[in-house]
Protein backbone atom coordinates (compact mmCIF):
# COMPACT_ATOMS: atom_id res chain seq x y z
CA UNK A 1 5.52 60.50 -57.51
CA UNK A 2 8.83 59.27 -58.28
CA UNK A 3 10.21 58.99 -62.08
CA UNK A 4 10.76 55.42 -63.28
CA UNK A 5 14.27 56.49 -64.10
CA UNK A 6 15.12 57.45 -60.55
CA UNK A 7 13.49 54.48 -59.77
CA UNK A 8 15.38 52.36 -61.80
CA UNK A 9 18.46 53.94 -60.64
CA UNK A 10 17.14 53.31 -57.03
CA UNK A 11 16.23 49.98 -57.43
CA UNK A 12 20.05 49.13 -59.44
CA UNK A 13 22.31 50.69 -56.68
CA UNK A 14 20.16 48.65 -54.05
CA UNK A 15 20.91 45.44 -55.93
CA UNK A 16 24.79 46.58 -56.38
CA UNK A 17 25.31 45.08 -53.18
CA UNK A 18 23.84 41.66 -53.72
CA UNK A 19 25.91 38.46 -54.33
CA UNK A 20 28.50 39.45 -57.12
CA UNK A 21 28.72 36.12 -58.91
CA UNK A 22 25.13 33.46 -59.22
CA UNK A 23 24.94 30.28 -60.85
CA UNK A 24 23.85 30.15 -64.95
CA UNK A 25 20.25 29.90 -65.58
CA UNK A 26 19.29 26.01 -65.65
CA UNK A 27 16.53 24.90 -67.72
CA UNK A 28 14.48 24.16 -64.89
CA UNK A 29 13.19 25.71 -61.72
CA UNK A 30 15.92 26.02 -59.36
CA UNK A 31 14.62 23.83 -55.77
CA UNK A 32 13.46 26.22 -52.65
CA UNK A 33 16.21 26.05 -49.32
CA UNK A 34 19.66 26.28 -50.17
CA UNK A 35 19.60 27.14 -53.65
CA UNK A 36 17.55 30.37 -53.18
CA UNK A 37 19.33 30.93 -49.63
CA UNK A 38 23.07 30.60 -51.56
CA UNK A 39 21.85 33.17 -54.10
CA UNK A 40 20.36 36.07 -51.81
CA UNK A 41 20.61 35.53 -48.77
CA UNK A 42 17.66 36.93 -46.39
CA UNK A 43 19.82 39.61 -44.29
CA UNK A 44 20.49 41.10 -47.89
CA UNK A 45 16.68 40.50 -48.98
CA UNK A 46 15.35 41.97 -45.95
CA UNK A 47 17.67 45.41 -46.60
CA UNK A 48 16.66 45.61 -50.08
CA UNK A 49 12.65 45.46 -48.90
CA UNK A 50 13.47 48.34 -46.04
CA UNK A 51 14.78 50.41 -48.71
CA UNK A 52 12.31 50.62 -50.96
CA UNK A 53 9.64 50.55 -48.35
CA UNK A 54 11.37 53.65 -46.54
CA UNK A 55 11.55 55.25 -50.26
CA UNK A 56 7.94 54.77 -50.50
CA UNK A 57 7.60 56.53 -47.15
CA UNK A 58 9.11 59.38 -47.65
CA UNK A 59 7.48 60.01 -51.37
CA UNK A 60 3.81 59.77 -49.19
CA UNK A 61 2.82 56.76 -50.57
CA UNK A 62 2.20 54.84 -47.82
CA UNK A 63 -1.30 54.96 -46.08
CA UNK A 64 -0.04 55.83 -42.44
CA UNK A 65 -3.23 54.32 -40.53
CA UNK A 66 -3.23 52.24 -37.58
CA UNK A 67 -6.68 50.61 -38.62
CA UNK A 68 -6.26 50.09 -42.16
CA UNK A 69 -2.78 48.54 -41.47
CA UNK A 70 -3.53 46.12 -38.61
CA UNK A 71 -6.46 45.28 -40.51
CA UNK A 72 -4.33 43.61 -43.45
CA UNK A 73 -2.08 42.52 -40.96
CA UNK A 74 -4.27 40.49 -39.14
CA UNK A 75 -6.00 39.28 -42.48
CA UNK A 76 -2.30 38.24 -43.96
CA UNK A 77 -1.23 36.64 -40.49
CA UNK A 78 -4.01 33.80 -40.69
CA UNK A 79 -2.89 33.65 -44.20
CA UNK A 80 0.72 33.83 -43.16
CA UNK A 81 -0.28 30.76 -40.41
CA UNK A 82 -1.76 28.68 -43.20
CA UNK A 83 1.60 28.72 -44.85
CA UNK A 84 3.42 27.32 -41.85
CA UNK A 85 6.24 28.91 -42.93
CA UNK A 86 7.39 30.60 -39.66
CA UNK A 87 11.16 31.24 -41.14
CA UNK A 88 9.86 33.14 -43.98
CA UNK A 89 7.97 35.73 -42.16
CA UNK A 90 5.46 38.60 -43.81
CA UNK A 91 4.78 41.94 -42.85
CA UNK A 92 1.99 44.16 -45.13
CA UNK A 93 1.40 47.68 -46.12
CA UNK A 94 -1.23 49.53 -47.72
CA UNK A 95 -0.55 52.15 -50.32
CA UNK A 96 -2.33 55.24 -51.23
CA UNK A 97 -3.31 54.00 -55.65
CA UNK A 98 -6.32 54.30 -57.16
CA UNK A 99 -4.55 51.23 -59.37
CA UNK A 100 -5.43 47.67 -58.96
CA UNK A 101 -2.23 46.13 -57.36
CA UNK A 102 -0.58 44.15 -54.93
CA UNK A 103 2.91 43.66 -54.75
CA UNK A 104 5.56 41.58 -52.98
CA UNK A 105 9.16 43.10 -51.99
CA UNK A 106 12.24 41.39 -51.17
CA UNK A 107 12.19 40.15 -47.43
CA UNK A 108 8.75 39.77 -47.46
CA UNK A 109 7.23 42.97 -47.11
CA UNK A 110 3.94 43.10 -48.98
CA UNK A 111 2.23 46.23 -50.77
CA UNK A 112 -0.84 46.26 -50.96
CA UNK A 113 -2.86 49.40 -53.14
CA UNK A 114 -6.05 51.17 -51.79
CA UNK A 115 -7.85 50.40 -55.59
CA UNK A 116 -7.60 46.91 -55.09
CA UNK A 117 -8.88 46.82 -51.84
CA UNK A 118 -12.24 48.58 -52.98
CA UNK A 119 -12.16 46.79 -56.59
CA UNK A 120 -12.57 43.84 -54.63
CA UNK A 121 -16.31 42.60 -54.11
CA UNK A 122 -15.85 40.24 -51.02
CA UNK A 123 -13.57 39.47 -48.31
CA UNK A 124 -12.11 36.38 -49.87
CA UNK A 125 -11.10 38.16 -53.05
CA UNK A 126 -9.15 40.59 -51.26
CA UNK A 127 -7.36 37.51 -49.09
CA UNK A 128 -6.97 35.23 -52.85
CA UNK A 129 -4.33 38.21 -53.60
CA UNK A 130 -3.08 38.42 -50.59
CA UNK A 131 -2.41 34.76 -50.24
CA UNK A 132 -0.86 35.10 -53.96
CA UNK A 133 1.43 37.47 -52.79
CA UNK A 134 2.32 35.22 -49.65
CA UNK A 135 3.02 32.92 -51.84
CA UNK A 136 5.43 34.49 -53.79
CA UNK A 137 7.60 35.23 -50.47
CA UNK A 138 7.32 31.91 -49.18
CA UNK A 139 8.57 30.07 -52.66
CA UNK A 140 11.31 32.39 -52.73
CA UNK A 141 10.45 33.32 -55.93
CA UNK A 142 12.74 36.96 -56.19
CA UNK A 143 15.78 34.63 -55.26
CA UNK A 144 15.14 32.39 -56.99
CA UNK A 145 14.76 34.53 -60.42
CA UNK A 146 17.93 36.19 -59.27
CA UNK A 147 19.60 32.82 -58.61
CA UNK A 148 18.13 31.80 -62.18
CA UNK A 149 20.01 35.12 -64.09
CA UNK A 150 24.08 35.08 -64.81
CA UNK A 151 26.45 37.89 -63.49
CA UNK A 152 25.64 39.73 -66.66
CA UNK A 153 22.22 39.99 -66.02
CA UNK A 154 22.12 41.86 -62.95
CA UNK A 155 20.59 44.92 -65.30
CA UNK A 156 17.74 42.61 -65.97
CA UNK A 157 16.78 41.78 -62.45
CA UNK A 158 17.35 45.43 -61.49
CA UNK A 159 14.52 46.63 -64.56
CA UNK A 160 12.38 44.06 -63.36
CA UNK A 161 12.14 45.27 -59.43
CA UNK A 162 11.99 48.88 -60.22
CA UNK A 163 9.19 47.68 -62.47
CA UNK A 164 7.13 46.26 -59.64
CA UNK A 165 7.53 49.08 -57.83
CA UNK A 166 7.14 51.91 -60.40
CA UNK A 167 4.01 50.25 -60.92
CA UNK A 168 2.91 50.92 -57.22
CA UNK A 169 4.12 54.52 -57.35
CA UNK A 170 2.11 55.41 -60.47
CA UNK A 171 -1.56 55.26 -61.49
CA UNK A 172 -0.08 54.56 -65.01
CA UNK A 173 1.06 51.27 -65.81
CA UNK A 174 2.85 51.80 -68.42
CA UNK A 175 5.13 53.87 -65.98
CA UNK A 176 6.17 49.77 -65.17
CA UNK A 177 6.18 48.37 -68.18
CA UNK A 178 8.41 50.96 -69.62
CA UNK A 179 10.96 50.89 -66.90
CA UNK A 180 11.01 46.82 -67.01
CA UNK A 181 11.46 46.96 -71.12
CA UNK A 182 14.37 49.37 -70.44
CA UNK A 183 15.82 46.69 -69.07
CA UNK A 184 14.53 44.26 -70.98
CA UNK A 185 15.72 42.88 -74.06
CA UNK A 186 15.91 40.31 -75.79
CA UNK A 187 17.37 37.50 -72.70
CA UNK A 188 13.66 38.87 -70.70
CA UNK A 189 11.78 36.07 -72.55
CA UNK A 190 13.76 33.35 -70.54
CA UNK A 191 13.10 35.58 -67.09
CA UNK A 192 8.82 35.74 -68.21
CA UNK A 193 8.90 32.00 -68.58
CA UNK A 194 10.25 31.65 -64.67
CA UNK A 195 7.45 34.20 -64.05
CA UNK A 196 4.94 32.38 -65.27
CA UNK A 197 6.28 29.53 -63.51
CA UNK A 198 5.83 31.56 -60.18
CA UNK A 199 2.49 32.72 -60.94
CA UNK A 200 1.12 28.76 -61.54
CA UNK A 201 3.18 27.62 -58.62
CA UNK A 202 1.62 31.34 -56.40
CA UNK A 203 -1.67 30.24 -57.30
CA UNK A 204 -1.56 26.61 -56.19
CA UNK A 205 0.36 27.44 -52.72
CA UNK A 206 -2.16 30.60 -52.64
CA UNK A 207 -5.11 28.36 -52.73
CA UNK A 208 -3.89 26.17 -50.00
CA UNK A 209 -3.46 29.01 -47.83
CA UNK A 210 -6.60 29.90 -48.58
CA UNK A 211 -7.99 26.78 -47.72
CA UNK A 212 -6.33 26.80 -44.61
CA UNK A 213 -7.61 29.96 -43.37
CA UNK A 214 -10.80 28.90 -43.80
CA UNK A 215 -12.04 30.98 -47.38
CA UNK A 216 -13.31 29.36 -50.58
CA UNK A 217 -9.67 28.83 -53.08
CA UNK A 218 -12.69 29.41 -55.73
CA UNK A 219 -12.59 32.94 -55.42
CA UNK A 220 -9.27 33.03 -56.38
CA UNK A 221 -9.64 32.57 -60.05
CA UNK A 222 -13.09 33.92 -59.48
CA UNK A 223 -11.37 37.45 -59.22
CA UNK A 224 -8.83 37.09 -61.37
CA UNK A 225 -11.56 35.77 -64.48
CA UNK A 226 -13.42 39.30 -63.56
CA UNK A 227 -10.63 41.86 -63.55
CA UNK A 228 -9.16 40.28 -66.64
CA UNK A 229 -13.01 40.46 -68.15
CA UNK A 230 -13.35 44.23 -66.98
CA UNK A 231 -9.51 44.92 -68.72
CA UNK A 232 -10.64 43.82 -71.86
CA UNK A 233 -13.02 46.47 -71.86
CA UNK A 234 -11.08 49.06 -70.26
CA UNK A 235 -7.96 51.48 -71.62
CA UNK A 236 -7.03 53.71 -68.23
CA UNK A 237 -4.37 51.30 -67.11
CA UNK A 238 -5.52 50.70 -64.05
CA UNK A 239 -5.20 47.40 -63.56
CA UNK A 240 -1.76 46.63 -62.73
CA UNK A 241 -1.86 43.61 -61.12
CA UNK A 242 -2.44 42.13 -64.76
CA UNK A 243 0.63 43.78 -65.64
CA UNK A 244 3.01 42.49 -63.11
CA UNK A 245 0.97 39.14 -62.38
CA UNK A 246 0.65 37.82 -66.49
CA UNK A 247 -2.96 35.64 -66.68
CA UNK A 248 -2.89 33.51 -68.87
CA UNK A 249 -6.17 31.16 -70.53
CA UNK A 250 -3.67 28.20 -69.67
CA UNK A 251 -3.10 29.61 -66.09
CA UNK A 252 -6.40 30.67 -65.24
CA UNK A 253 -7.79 27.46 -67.03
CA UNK A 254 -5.31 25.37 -64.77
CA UNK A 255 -6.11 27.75 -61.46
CA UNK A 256 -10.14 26.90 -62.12
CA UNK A 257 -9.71 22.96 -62.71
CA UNK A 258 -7.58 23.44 -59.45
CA UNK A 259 -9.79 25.39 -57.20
CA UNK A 260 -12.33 22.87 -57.83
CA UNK A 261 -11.12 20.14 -56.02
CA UNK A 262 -11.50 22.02 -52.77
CA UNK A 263 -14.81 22.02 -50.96
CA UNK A 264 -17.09 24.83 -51.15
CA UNK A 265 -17.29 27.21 -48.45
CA UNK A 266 -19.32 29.98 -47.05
CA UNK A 267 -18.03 32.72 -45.49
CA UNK A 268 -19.55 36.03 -44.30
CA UNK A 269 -17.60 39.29 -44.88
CA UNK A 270 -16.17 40.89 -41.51
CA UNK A 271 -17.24 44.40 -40.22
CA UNK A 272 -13.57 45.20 -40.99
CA UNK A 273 -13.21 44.58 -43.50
CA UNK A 274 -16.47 46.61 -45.04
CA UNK A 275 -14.97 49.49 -42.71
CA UNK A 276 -11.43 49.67 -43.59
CA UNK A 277 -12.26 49.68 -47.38
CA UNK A 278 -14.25 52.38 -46.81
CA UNK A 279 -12.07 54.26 -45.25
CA UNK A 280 -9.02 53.44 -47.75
CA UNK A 281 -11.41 54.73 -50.57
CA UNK A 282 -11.77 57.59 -48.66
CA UNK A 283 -8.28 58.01 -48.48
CA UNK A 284 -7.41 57.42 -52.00
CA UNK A 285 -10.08 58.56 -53.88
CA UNK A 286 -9.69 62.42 -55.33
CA UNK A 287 -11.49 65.21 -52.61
CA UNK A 288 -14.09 66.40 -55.80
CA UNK A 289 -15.00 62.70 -56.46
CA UNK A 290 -15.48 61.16 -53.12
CA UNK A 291 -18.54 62.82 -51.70
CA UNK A 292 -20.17 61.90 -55.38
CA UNK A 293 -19.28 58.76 -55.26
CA UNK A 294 -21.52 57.94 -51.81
CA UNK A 295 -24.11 60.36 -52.95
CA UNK A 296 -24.52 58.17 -56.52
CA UNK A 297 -24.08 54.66 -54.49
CA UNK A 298 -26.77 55.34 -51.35
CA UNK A 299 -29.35 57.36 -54.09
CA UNK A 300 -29.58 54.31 -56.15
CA UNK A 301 -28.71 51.32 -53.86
CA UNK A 302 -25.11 50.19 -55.23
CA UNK A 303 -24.25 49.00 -52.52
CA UNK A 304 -23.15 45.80 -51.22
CA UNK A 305 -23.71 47.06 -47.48
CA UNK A 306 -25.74 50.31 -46.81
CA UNK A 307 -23.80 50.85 -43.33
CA UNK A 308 -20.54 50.63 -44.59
CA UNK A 309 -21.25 52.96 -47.16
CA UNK A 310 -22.83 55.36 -44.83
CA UNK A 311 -19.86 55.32 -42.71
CA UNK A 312 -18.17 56.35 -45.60
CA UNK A 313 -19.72 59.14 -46.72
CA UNK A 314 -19.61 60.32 -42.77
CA UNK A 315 -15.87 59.74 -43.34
CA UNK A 316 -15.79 62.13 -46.52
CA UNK A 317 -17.69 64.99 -45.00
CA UNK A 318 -15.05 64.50 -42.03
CA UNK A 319 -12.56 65.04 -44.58
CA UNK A 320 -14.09 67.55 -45.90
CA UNK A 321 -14.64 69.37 -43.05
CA UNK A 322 -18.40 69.55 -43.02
CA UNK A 323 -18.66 68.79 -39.22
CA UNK A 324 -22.34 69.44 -39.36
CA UNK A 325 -23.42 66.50 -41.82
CA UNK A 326 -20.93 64.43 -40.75
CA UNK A 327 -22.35 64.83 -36.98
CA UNK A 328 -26.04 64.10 -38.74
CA UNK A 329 -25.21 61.15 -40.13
CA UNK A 330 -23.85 59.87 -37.22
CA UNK A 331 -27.16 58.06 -36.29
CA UNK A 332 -27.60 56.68 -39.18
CA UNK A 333 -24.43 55.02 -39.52
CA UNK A 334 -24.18 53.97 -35.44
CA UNK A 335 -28.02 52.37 -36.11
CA UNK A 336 -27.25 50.52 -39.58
CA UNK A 337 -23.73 48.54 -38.25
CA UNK A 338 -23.21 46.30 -35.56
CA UNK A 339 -21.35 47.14 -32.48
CA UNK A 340 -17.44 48.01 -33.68
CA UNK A 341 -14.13 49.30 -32.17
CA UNK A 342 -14.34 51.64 -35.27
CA UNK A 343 -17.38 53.02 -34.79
CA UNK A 344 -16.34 54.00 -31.30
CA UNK A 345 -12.97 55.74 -33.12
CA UNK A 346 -15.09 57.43 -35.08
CA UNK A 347 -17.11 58.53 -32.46
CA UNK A 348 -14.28 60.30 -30.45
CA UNK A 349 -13.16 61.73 -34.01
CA UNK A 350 -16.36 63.42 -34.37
CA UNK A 351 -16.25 64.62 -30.64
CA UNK A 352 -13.08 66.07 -30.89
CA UNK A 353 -13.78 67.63 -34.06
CA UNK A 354 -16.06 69.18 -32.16
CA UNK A 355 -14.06 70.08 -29.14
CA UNK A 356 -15.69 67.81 -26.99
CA UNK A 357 -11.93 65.95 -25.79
CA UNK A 358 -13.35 64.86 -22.11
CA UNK A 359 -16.13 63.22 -24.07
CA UNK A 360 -13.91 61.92 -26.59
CA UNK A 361 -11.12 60.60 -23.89
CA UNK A 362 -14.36 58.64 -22.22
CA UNK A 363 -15.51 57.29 -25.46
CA UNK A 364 -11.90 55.86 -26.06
CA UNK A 365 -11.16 54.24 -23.03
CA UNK A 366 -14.55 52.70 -22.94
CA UNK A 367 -13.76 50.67 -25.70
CA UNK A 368 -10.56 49.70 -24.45
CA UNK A 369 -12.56 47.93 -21.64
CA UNK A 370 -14.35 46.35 -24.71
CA UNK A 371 -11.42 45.66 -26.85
CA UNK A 372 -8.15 46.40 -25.39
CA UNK A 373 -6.34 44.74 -28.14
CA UNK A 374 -7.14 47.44 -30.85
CA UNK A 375 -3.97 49.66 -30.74
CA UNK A 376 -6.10 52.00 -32.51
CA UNK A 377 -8.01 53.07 -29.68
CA UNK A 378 -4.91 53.20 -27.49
CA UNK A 379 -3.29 55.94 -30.26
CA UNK A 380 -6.14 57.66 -30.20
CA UNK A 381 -6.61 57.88 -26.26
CA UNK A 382 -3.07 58.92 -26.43
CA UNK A 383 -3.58 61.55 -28.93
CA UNK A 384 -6.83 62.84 -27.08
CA UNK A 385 -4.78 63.33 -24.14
CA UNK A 386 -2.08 64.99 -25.10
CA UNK A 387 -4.24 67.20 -27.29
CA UNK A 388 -6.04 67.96 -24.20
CA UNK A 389 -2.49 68.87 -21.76
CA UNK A 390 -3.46 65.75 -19.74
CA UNK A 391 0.64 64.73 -19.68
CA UNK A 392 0.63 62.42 -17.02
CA UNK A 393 -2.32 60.48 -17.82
CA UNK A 394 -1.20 60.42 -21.60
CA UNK A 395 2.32 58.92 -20.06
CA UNK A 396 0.24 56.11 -18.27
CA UNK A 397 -1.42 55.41 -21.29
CA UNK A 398 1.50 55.17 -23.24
CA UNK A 399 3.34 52.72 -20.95
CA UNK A 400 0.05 50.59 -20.97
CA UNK A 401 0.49 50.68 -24.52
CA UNK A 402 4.08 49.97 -24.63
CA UNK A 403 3.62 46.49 -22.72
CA UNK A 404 1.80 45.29 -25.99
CA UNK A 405 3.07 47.22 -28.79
CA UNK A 406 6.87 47.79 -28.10
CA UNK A 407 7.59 47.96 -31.79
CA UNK A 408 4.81 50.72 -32.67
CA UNK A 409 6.44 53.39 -34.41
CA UNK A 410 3.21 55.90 -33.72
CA UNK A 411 3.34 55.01 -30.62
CA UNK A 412 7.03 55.68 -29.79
CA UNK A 413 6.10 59.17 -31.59
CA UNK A 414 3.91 59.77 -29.01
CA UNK A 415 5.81 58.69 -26.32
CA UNK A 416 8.39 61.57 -27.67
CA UNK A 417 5.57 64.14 -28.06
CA UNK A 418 4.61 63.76 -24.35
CA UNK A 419 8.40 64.30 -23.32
CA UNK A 420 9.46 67.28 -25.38
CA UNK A 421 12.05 69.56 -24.47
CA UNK A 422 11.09 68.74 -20.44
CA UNK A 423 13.02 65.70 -20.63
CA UNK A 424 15.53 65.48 -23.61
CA UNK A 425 16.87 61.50 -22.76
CA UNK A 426 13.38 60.41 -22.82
CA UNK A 427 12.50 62.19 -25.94
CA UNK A 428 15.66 61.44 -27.96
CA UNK A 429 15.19 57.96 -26.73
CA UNK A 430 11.93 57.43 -27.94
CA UNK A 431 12.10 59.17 -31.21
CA UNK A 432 14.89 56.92 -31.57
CA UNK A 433 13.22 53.95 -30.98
CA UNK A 434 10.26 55.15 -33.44
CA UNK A 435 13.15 55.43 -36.27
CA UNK A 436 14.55 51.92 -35.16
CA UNK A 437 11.40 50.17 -36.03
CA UNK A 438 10.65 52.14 -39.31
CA UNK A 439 14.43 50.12 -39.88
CA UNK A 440 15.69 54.07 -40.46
CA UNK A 441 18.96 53.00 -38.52
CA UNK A 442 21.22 55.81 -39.32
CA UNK A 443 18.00 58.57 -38.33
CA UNK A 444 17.85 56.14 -35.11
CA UNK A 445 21.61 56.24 -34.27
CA UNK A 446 21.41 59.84 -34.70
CA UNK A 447 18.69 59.98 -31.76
CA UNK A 448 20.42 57.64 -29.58
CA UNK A 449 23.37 59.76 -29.66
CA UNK A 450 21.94 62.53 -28.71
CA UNK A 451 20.07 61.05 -26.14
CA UNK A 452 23.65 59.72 -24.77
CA UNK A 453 24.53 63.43 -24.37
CA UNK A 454 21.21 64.61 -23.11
CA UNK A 455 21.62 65.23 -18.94
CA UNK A 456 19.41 62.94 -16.80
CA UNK A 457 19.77 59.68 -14.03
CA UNK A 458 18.39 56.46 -15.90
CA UNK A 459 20.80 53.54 -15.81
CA UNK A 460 18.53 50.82 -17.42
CA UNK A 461 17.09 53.44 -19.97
CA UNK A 462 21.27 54.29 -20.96
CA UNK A 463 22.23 50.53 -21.27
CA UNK A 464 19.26 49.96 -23.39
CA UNK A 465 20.02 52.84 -25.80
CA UNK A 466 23.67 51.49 -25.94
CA UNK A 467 22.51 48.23 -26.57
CA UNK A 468 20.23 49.51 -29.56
CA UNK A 469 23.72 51.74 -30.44
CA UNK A 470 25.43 47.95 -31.02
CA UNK A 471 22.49 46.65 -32.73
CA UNK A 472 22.26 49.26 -35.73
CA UNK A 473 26.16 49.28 -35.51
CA UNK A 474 25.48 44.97 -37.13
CA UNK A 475 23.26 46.04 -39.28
CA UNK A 476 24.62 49.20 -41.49
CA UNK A 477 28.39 48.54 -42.68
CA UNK A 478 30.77 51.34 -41.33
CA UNK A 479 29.94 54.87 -43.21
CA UNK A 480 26.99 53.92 -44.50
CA UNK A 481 23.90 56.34 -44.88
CA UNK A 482 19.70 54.50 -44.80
CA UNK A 483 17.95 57.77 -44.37
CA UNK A 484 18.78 59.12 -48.35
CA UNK A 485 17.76 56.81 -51.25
C-alpha cells in the first residue's frame, strides 16, 4: 500500500497543474454549468482521475476482472441513464478493500471497494451508493469545492483528495483522516460545510436516480441508518464511507422524510449480482479466512442465498488449489442456481484446471451462442485457445471480439499475446492500443513507435497507429511523462 505522505504528495503535484487563480469562497453554493466548468475544466478533471486511477493500478489495487467490472458497469450505466446527464459521463472500478467504501474521482471515475460490495445485504443497497457517488460527479461537486477555495487554499483541496483516496488504499481509516487533517486546519470547517452540502444535495439526486432505474430510494437511508448503527458498535475502522461521506441525524433524518415520498417498490436481487459478490469476497478476503468463512455460513444457514454461497466456497477451493472439492461441489452449485453465463465460466475454469482445454473451448463458445454479449466468455475463449496453441482460431476470436469491444484493454493484451515475436507491427500495435485505453499515453506512444519501425506491409494498420501517434501527441504537453506517478 501506498503511504499517505506519498499520497499526499501525489495527489498535490497532480493538482499543481489546475487553474492557478479561482474565485473567493461565496457564502453560498456556487450554481452547476459554467461556474464549475470556469473553475476545472473537464479535460483537466478527466487527467487528474487517470492519474490516480493508473496509481492505483500499478500499487495492485484494482480488482482486474472482466465479470466483476462489467457487472458494476452495467449496474452504474442504468444508474448513469437515470441521471440523463450524457455530458457528464461515468466509468466504475472495483477495488481489492476489505473497508466499506465507495469513492468518486475527478472526471468521473468511480471506486468502488470489494467490503462494501459484500457488506451490502441487497441489490438496491449496493446501487443507493452507487447512485450517491453518481451523484457527486454529475453536481460537479469536486469543482465546485475547488471553485469554492481561494488561490491560497490549493493545500486544502490537495489534503482533501489524497484523503479520499488514502482511504481506498488502506484498510485503516485513519490512514484518511490523518492525511486530510494534515491539510486541514483551521479554514477546513468552511470546506465540511460545502461537504455536507454535497452529501444532502448526493442523496436527493441519488434517490431520483434510483427511482429512475427502477429500485426503492428507501434503501438508501435504509443502508446508511445500518452501517452507521453497526459503527457505533464497532472500533476496526472499517467503515470508511462514514468517514469520507459525514451522516448526520439532520441528514439522514432529512434523507428518510425524503425517501418517503417515493412509492414503494419490489425488486428481486439479480444472479449477478449474488455471483459477483461472491466472487469479490473471494478476492478480497485473506486465503486463511475465506474457506472458514463458507464453511461457518453453509453449516449454520447464514445465508441470504445457499447457491451463491456455494459457488463461493467452489471459488475458494479454486483458489486454493483444491481441484478435487472444488470439482465435487460442482453439482451442487450448477443444481442450486439458475442457468448463468458465470456458471458456464466457471465451468471451463474447472475444466481447464483440469486440463480438459477442448472441453473447456466447447463449454465457452456454447455460451457465446447463449450470450454473446458477455465479453467474459469471449476472454476466456481467447485465453483457452491460446493456452491450447490454437493461434489461428484464437485470432478469429479475437477479431470477433474486437467488433464489440474495441476499447478492451484485456483484450488488446491478447490480441498481442497471439502475435508475439512472429509479427512485431501487430504486436507493438496492439499492446499499444491496450496502453491507450488504460489512458497510459506515454507507455502507448512508446509501442506505437516501435511498431512504426517494426518491418511488415499494412497501410491502413500504419495510418491508424499514426493517427493514435497525433492523438496522445493532444493529450500529454511536450516532455511530459504518465507512466511514473
Amino acid at each position: 500500500m501506498t503511504s499517505a505522505p506519498r499520497l499526499t504528495a501525489l495527489l498535490a503535484a497532480l493538482l499543481l497543474a489546475w487553474p492557478a487563480s479561482a474565485p473567493l469562497a461565496s457564502d453560498n453554493l456556487p450554481n452547476l454549468g459554467t461556474v464549475a466548468e470556469s473553475a476545472v475544466p473537464l479535460a483537466e478533471e478527466n487527467r487528474i482521475g487517470r492519474d490516480i486511477l493508473r496509481s492505483l493500478q500499478d500499487d495492485g489495487d484494482v480488482i482486474d476482472d472482466a465479470e466483476v467490472n462489467d457487472y458494476l458497469a452495467d449496474l452504474g450505466a442504468a444508474l448513469a441513464a437515470a441521471a440523463q446527464a450524457p455530458q457528464t459521463p461515468v466509468s466504475f472500478f472495483a477495488v481489492r478493500d476489505a473497508s466499506i467504501n465507495a469513492f468518486a474521482l475527478p472526471g468521473g471515475v468511480i471506486g468502488v471497494h470489494s467490503g462494501l460490495v459484500t457488506a451490502t445485504q441487497n441489490e438496491g443497497e449496493l446501487a443507493s451508493v452507487l447512485a450517491h457517488e453518481i451523484a457527486h460527479v454529475t453536481q460537479r461537486h469536486l469543482a465546485r469545492m475547488y471553485q469554492s477555495s481561494s488561490q491560497n487554499q490549493l493545500w486544502v483541496w490537495a489534503a482533501i483528495l489524497a484523503g479520499i483516496v488514502a482511504g481506498a488504499r488502506s484498510n485503516n481509516s485513519d490512514v484518511a483522516i490523518g492525511a486530510m487533517n494534515a491539510g486541514m486546519g483551521l479554514g477546513m470547517s468552511q470546506q465540511l460545510a460545502y461537504s455536507r452540502d454535497f452529501e444532502r444535495e448526493a442523496d436527493r439526486m441519488g434517490m431520483q436516480y434510483l427511482a429512475g432505474a427502477g429500485y426503492d430510494p428507501r434503501t438508501m437511508p435504509a443502508f446508511f441508518e445500518r452501517l452507521q448503527q453497526v459503527h457505533r458498535h464497532n472500533d476496526n475502522n472499517a467503515f470508511g464511507f462514514l468517514q469520507t461521506h459525514p451522516l448526520t441525524v439532520e441528514r439522514l433524518g432529512e434523507s428518510q422524510s425524503r425517501a418517503q415520498s417515493y412509492p414503494a417498490r419490489m425488486r428481486l436481487d439479480s444472479t449477478d449480482y449474488l455471483l459477483m459478490r461472491e466472487k469479490m469476497r473471494v478476492a478480497a478476503m485473506p486465503a486463511e479466512q475465506v474457506l472458514p468463512f463458507y464453511s461457518s455460513a453453509l453449516n449454520s444457514r447464514r445465508y441470504l442465498n445457499r447457491g451463491a454461497m456455494l459457488y463461493g466456497l467452489l471459488r475458494a477451493q479454486l483458489a486454493h488449489g483444491n481441484l478435487k472439492e472444488a470439482q465435487a461441489l460442482w453439482p451442487q452449485v450448477k443444481a442450486a442456481l439458475p442457468a448463468h453465463p458465470s456458471l458456464l465460466l466457471l465451468e471451463a475454469e474447472l475444466q481447464r484446471a483440469g486440463g480438459q482445454q477442448a472441453q473447456a473451448v466447447t463449454t465457452l463458445r456454447q455460451g457465446l451462442d447463449v450470450y454473446p454479449a458477455r465479453r467474459a466468455l469471449r476472454l476466456a475463449l481467447i485465453d483457452t485457445l491460446l493456452q491450447a496453441n490454437r493461434q489461428a482460431e484464437a485470432r478469429q476470436a479475437i477479431d470477433a471480439a474486437l467488433a464489440r469491444y474495441q476499447d478492451s484493454p484485456q483484450l488488446w493484451r491478447l490480441a498481442a499475446r497471439s502475435y508475439g515475436e512472429a509479427d512485431a507491427l501487430r504486436y507493438h500495435a496492439a499492446l499499444g492500443n491496450a496502453f491507450f485505453f488504460e489512458q497510459k499515453f506515454e507507455s502507448a506512444r512508446l509501442q506505437y513507435q516501435l511498431a512504426t519501425q517494426a518491418s511488415g506491409d499494412d497501410f491502413y494498420l500504419r495510418s491508424s497507429i499514426e493517427a493514435r501517434l497525433r492523438e496522445i501527441g493532444t493529450k500529454l504537453k511536450p516532455g511530459q511523462r504518465d507512466d511514473k506517478p
